[in-house]
PDB file of N, CA and C in Angstrom:
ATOM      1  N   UNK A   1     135.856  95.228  94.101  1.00  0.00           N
ATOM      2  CA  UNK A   1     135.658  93.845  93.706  1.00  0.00           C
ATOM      3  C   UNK A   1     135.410  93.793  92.198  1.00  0.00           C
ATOM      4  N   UNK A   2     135.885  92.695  91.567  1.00  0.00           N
ATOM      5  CA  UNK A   2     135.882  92.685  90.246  1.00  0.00           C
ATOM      6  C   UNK A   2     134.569  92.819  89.819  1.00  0.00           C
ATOM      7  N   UNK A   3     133.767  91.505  89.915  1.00  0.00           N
ATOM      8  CA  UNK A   3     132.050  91.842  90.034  1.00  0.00           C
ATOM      9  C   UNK A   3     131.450  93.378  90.494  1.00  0.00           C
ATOM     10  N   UNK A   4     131.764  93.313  91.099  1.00  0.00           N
ATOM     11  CA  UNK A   4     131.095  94.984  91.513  1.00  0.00           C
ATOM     12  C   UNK A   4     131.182  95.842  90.183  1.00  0.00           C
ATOM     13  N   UNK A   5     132.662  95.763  89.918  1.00  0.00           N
ATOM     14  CA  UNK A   5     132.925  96.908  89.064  1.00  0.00           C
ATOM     15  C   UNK A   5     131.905  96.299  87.498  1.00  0.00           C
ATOM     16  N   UNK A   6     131.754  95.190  86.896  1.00  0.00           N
ATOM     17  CA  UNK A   6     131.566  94.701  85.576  1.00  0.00           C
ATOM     18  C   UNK A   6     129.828  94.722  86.055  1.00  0.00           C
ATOM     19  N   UNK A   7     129.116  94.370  87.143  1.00  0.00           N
ATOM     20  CA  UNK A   7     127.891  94.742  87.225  1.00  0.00           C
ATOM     21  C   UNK A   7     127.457  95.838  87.616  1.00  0.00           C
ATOM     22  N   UNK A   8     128.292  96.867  88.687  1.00  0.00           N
ATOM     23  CA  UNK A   8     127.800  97.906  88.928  1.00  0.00           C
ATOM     24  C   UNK A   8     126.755  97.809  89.752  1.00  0.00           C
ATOM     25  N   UNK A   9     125.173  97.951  89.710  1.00  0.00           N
ATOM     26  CA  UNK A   9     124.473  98.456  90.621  1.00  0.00           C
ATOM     27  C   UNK A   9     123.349  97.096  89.938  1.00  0.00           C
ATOM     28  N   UNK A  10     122.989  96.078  90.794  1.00  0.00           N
ATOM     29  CA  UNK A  10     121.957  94.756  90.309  1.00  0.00           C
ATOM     30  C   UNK A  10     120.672  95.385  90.138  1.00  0.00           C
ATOM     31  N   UNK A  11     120.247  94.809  88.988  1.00  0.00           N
ATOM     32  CA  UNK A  11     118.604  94.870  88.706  1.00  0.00           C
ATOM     33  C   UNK A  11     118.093  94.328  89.514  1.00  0.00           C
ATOM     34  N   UNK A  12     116.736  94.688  89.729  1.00  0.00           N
ATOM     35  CA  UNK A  12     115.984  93.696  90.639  1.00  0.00           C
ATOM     36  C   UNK A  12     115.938  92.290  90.317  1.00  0.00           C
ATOM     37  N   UNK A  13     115.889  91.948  88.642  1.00  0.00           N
ATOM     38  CA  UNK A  13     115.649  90.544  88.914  1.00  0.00           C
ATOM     39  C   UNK A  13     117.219  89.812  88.629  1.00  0.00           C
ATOM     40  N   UNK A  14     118.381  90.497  88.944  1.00  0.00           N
ATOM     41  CA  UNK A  14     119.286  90.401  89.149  1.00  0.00           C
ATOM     42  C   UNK A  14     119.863  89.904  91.056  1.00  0.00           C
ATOM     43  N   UNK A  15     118.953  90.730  91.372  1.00  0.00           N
ATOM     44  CA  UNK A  15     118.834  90.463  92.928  1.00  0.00           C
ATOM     45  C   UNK A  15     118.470  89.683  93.216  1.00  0.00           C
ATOM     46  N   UNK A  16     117.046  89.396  93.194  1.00  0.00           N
ATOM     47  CA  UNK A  16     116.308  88.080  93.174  1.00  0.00           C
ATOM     48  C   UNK A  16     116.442  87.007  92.991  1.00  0.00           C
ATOM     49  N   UNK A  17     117.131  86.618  91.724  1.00  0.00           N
ATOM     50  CA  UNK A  17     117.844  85.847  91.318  1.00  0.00           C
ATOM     51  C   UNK A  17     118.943  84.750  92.121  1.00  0.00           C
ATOM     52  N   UNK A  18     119.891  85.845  92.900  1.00  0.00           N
ATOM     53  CA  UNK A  18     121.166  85.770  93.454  1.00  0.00           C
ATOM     54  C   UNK A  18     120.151  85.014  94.597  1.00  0.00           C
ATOM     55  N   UNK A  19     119.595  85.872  95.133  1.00  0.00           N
ATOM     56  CA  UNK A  19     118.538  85.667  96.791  1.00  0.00           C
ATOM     57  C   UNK A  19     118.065  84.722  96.721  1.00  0.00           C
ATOM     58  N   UNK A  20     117.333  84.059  95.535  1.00  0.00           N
ATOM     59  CA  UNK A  20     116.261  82.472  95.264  1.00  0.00           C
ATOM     60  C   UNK A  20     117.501  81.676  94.910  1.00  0.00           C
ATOM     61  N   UNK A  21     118.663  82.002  94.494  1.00  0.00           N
ATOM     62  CA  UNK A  21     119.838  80.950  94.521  1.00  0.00           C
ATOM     63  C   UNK A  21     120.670  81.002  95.673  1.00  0.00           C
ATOM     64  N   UNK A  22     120.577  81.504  96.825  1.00  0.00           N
ATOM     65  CA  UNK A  22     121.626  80.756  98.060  1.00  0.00           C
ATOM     66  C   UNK A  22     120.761  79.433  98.207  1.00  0.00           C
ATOM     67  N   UNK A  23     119.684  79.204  97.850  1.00  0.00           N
ATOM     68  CA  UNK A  23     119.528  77.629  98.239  1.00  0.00           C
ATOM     69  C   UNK A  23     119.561  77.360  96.780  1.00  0.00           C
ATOM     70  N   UNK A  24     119.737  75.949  96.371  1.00  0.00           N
ATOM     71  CA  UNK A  24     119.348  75.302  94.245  1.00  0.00           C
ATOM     72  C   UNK A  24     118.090  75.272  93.977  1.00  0.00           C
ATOM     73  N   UNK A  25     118.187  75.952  93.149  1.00  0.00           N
ATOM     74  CA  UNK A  25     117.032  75.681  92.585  1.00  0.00           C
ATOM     75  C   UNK A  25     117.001  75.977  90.802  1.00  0.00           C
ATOM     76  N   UNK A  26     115.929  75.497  90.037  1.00  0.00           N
ATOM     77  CA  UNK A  26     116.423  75.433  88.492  1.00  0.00           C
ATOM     78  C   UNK A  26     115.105  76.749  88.077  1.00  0.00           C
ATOM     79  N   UNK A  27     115.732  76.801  86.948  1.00  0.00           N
ATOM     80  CA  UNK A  27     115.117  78.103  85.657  1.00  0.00           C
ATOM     81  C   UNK A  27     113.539  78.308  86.520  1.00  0.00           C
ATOM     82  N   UNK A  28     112.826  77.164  86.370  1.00  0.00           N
ATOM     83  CA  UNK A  28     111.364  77.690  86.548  1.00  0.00           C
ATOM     84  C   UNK A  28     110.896  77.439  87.805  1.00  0.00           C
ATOM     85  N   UNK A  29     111.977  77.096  88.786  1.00  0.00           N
ATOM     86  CA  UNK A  29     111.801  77.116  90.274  1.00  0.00           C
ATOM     87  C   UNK A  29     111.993  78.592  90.734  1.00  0.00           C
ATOM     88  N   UNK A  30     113.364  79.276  89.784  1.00  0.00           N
ATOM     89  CA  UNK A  30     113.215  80.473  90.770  1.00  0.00           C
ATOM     90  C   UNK A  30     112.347  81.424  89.865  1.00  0.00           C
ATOM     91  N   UNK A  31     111.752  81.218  88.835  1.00  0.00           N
ATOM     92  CA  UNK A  31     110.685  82.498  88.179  1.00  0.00           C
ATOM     93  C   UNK A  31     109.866  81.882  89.425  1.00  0.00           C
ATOM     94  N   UNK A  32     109.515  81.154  89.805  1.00  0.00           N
ATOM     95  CA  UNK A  32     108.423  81.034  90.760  1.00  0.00           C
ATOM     96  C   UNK A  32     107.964  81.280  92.011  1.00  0.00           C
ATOM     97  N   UNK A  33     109.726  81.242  92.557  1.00  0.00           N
ATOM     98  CA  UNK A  33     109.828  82.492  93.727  1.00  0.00           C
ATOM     99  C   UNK A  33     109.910  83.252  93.964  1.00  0.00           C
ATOM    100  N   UNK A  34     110.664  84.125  92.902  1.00  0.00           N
ATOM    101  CA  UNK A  34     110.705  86.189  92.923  1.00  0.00           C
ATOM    102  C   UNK A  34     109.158  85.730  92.587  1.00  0.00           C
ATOM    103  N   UNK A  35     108.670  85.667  91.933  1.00  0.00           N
ATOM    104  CA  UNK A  35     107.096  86.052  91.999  1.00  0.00           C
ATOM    105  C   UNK A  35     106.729  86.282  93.558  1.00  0.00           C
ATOM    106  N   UNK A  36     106.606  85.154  93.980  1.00  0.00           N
ATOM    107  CA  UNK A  36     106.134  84.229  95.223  1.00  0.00           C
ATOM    108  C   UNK A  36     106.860  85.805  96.287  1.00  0.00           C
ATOM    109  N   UNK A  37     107.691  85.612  96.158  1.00  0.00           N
ATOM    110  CA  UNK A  37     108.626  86.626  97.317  1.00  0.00           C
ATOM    111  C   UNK A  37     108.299  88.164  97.276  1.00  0.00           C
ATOM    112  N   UNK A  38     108.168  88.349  95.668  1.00  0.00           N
ATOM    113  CA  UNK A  38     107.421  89.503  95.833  1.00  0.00           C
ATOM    114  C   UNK A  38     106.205  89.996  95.423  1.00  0.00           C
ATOM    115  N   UNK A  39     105.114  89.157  95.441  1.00  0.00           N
ATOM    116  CA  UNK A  39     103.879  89.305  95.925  1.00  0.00           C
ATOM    117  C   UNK A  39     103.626  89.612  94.320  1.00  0.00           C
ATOM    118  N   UNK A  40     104.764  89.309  93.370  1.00  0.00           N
ATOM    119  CA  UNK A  40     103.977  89.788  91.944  1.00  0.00           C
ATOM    120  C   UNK A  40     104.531  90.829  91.465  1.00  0.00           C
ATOM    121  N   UNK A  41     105.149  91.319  92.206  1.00  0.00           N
ATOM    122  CA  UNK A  41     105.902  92.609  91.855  1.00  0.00           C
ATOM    123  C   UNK A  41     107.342  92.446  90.709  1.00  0.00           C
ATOM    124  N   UNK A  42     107.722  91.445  91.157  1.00  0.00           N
ATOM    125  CA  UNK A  42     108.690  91.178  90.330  1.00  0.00           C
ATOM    126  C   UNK A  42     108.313  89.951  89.550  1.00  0.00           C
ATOM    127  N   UNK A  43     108.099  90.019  87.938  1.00  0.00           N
ATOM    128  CA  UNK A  43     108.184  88.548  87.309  1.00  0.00           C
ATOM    129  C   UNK A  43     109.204  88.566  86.392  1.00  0.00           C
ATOM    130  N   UNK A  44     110.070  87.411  86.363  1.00  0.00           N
ATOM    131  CA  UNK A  44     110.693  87.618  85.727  1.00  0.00           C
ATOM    132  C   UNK A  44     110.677  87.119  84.145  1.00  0.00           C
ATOM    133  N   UNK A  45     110.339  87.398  82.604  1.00  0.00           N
ATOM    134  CA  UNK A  45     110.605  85.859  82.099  1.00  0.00           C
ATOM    135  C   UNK A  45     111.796  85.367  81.524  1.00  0.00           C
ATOM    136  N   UNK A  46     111.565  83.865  80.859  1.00  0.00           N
ATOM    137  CA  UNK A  46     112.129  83.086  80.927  1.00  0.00           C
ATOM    138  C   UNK A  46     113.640  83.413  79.603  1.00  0.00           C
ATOM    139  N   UNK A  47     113.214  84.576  79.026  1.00  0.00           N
ATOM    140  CA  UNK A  47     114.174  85.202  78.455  1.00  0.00           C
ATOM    141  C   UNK A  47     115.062  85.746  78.621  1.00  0.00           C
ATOM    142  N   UNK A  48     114.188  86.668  79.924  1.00  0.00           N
ATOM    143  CA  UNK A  48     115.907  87.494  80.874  1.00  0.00           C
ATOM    144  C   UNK A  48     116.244  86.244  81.403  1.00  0.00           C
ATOM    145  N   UNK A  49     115.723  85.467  82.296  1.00  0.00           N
ATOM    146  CA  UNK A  49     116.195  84.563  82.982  1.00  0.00           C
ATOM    147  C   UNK A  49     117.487  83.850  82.662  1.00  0.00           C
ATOM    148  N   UNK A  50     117.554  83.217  81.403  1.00  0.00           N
ATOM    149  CA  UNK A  50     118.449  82.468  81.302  1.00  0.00           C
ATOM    150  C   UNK A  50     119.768  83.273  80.263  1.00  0.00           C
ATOM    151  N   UNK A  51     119.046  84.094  79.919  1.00  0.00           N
ATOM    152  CA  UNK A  51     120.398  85.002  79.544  1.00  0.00           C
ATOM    153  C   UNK A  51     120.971  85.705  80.805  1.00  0.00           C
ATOM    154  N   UNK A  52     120.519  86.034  82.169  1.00  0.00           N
ATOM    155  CA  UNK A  52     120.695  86.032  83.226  1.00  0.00           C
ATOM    156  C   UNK A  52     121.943  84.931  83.873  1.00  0.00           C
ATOM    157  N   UNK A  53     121.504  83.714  83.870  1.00  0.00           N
ATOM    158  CA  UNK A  53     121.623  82.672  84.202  1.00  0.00           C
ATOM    159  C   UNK A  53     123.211  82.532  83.751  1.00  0.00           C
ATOM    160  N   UNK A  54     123.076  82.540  82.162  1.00  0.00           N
ATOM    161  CA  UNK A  54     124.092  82.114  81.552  1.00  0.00           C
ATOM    162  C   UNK A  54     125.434  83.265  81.979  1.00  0.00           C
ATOM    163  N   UNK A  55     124.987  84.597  82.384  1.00  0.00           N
ATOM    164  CA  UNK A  55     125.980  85.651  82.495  1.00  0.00           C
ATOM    165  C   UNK A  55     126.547  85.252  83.501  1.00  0.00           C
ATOM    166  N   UNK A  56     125.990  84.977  85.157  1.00  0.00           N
ATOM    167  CA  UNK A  56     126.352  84.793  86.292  1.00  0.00           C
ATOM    168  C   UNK A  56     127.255  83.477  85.924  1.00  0.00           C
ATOM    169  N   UNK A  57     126.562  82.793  85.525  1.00  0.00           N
ATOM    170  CA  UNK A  57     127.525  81.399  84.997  1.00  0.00           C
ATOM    171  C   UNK A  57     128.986  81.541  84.851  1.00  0.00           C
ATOM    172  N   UNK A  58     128.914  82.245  83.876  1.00  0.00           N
ATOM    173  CA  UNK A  58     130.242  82.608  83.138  1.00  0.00           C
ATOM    174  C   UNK A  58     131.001  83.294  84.081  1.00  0.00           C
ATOM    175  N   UNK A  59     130.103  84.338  84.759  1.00  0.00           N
ATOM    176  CA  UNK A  59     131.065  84.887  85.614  1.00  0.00           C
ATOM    177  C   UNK A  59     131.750  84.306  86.766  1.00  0.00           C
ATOM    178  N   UNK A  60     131.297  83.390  87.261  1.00  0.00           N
ATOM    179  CA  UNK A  60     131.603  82.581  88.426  1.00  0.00           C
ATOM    180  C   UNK A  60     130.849  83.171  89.459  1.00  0.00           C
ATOM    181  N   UNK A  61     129.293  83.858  89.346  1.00  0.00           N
ATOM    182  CA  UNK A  61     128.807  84.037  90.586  1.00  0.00           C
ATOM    183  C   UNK A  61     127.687  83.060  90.570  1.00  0.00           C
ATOM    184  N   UNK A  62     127.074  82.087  89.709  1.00  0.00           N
ATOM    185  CA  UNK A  62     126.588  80.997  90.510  1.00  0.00           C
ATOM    186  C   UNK A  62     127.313  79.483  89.366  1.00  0.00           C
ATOM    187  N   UNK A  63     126.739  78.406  89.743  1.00  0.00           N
ATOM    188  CA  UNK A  63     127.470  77.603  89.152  1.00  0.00           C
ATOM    189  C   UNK A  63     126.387  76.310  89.459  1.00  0.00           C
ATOM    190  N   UNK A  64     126.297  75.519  88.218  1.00  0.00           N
ATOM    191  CA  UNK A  64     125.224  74.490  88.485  1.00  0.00           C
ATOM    192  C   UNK A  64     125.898  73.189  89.302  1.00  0.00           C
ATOM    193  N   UNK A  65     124.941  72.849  90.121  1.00  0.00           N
ATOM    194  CA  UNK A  65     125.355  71.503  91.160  1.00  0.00           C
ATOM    195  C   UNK A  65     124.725  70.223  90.599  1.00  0.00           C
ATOM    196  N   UNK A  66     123.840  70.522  90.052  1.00  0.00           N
ATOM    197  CA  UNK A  66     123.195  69.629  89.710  1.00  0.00           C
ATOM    198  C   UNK A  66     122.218  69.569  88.221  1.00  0.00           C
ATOM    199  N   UNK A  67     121.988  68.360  87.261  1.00  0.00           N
ATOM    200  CA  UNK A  67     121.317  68.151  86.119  1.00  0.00           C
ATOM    201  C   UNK A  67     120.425  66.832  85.911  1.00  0.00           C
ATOM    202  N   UNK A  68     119.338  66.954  85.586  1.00  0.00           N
ATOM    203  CA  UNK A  68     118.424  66.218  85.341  1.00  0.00           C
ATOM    204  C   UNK A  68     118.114  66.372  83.984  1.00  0.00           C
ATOM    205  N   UNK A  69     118.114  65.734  82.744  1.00  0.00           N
ATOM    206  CA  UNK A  69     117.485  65.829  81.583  1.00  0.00           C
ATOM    207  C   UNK A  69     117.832  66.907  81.587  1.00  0.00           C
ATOM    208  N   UNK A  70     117.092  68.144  80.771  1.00  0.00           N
ATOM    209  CA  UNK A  70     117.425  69.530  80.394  1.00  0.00           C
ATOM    210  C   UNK A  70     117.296  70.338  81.479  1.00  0.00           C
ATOM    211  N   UNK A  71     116.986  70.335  82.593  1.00  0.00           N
ATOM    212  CA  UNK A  71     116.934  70.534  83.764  1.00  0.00           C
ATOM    213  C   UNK A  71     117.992  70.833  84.884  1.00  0.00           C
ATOM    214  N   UNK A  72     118.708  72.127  84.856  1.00  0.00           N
ATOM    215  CA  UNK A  72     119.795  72.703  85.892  1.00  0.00           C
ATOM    216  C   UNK A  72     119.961  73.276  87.098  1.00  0.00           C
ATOM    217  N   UNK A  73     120.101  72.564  87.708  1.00  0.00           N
ATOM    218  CA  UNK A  73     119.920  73.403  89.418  1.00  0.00           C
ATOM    219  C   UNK A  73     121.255  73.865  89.463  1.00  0.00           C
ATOM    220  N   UNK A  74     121.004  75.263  90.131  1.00  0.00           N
ATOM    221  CA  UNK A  74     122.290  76.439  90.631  1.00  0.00           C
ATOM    222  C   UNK A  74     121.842  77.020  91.880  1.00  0.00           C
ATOM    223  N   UNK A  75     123.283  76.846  92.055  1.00  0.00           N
ATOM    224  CA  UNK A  75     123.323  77.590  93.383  1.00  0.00           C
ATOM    225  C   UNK A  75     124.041  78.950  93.622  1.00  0.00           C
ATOM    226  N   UNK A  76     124.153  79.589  94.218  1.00  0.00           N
ATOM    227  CA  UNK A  76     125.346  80.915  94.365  1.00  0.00           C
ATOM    228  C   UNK A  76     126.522  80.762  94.954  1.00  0.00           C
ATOM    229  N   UNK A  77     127.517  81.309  94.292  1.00  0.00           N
ATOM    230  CA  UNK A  77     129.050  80.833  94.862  1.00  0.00           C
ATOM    231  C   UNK A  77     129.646  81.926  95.729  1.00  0.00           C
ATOM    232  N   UNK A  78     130.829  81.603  96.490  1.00  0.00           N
ATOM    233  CA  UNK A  78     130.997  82.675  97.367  1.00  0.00           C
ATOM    234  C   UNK A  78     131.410  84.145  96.756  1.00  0.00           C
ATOM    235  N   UNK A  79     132.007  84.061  95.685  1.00  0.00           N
ATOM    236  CA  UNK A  79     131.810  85.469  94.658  1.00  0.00           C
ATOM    237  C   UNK A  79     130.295  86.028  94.414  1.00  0.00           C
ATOM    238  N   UNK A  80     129.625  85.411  94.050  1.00  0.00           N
ATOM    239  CA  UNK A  80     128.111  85.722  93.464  1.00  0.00           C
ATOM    240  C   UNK A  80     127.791  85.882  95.098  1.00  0.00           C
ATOM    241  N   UNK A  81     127.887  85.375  96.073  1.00  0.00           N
ATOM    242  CA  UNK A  81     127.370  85.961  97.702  1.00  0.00           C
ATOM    243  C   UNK A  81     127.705  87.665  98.124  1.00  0.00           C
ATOM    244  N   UNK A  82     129.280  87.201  97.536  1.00  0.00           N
ATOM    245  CA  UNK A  82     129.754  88.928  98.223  1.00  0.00           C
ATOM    246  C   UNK A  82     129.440  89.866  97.064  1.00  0.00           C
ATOM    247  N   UNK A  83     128.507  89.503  96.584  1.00  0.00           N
ATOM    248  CA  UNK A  83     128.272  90.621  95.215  1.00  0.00           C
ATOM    249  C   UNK A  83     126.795  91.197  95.556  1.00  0.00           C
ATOM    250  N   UNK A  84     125.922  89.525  96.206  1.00  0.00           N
ATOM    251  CA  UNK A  84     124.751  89.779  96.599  1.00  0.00           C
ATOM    252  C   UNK A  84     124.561  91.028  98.144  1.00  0.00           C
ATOM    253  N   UNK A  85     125.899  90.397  99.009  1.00  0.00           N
ATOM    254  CA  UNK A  85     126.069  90.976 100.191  1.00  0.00           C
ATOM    255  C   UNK A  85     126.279  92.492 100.141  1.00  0.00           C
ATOM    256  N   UNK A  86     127.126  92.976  99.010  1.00  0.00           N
ATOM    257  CA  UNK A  86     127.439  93.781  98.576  1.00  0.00           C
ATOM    258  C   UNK A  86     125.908  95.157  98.150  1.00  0.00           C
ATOM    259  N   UNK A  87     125.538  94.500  97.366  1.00  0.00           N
ATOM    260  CA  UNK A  87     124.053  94.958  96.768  1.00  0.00           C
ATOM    261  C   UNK A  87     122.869  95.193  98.128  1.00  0.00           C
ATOM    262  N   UNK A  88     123.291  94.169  98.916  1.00  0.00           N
ATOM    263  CA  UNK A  88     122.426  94.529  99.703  1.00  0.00           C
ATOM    264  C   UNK A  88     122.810  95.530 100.762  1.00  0.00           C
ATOM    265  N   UNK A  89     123.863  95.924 100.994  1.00  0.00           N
ATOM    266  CA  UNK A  89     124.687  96.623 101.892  1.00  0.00           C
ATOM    267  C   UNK A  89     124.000  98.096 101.072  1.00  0.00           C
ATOM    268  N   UNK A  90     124.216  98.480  99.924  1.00  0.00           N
ATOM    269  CA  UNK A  90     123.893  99.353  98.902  1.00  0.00           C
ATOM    270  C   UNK A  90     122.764  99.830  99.003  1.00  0.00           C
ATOM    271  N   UNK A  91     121.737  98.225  99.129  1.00  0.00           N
ATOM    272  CA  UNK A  91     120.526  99.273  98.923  1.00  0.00           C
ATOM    273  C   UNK A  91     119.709  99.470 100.423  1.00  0.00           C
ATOM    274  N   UNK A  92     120.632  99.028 101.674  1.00  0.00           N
ATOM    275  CA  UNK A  92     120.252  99.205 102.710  1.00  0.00           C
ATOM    276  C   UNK A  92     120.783 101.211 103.180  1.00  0.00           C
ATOM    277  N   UNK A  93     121.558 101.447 102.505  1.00  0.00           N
ATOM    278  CA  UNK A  93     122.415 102.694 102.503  1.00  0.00           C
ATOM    279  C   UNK A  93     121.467 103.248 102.063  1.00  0.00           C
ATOM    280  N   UNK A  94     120.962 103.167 100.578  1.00  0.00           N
ATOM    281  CA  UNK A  94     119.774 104.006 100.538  1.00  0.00           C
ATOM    282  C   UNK A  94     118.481 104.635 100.983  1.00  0.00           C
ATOM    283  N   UNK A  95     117.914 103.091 101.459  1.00  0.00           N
ATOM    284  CA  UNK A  95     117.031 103.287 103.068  1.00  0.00           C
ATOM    285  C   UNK A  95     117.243 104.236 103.885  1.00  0.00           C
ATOM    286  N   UNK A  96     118.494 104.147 104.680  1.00  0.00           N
ATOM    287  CA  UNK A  96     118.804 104.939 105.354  1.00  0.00           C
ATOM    288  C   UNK A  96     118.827 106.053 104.976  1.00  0.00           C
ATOM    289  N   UNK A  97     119.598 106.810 104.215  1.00  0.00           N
ATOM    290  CA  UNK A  97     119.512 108.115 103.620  1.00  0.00           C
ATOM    291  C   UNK A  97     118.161 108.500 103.246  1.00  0.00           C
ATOM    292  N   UNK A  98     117.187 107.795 102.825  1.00  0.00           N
ATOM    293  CA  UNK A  98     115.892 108.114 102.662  1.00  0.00           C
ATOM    294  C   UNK A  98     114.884 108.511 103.459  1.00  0.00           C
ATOM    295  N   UNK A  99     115.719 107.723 104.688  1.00  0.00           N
ATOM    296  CA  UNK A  99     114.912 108.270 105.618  1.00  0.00           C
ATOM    297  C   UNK A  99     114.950 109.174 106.654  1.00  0.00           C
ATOM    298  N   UNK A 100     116.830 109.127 106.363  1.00  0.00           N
ATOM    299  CA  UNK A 100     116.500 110.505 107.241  1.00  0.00           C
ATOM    300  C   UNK A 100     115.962 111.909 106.464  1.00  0.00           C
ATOM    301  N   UNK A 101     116.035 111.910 105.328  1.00  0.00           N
ATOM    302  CA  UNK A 101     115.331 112.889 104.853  1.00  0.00           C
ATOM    303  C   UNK A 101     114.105 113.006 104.421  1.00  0.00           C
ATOM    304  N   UNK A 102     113.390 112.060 104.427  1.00  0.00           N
ATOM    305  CA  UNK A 102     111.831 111.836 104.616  1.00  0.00           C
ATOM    306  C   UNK A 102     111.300 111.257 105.491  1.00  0.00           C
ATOM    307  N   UNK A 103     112.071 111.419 107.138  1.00  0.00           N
ATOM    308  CA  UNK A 103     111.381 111.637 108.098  1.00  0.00           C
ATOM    309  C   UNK A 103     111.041 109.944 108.295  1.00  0.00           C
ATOM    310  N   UNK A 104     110.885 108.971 107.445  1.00  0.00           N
ATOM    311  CA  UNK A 104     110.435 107.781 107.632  1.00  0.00           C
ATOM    312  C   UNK A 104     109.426 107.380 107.608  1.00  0.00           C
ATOM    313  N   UNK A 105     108.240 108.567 107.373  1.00  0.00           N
ATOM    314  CA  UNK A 105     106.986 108.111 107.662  1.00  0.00           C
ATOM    315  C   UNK A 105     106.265 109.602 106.861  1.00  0.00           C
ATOM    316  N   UNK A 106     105.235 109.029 106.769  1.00  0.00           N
ATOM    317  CA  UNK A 106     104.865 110.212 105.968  1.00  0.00           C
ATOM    318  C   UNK A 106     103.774 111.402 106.489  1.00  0.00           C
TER     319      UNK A 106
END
């Protein structure tokens, strides 16, 4: 897949990202859910974010539906899905391999 090949392997807040956009939501809706989703583990700011934002844009993996004042809601498009689907297929592979060699449990 074209995406595949030009992103290669997603950052986390590359992931996140994609994941808090299958539903719309704008710039400081989804810093507020990778937080939220991962307990803090992931923050993102508002610097990667929208240089983030603007890449997927361009690329055609999400695309804004909607604008309010300076205010952009995006959603994920079916390219930006099979990229997400993709990533997640990836890092479910790793799981697996991880565990069969570390037993799964410690």
């Amino acid at each position: 897949m074209v995406a595949r090949k030009q992103l290669k392997n997603l950052t986390e807040p590359m992931y996140y990202i994609l994941l808090i956009l299958t539903t719309p939501n704008h710039g400081y809706g989804i810093m507020q859910r990778v937080e939220e989703m991962t307990e803090g583990h992931v923050i993102i700011g508002a610097g990667t974010l929208y240089t983030l934002l603007s890449r997927f844009e361009n690329e055609g993996i999400i695309k804004v539906v909607s604008q309010e004042d300076r205010k952009k809601n995006y959603v994920i498009t079916e390219k930006g899905r099979d990229l997400l689907e993709e990533e997640f297929q990836r890092l479910n592979r790793l799981i697996q391999d991880g565990e069969r060699l570390l037993g799964g449990g410690s």
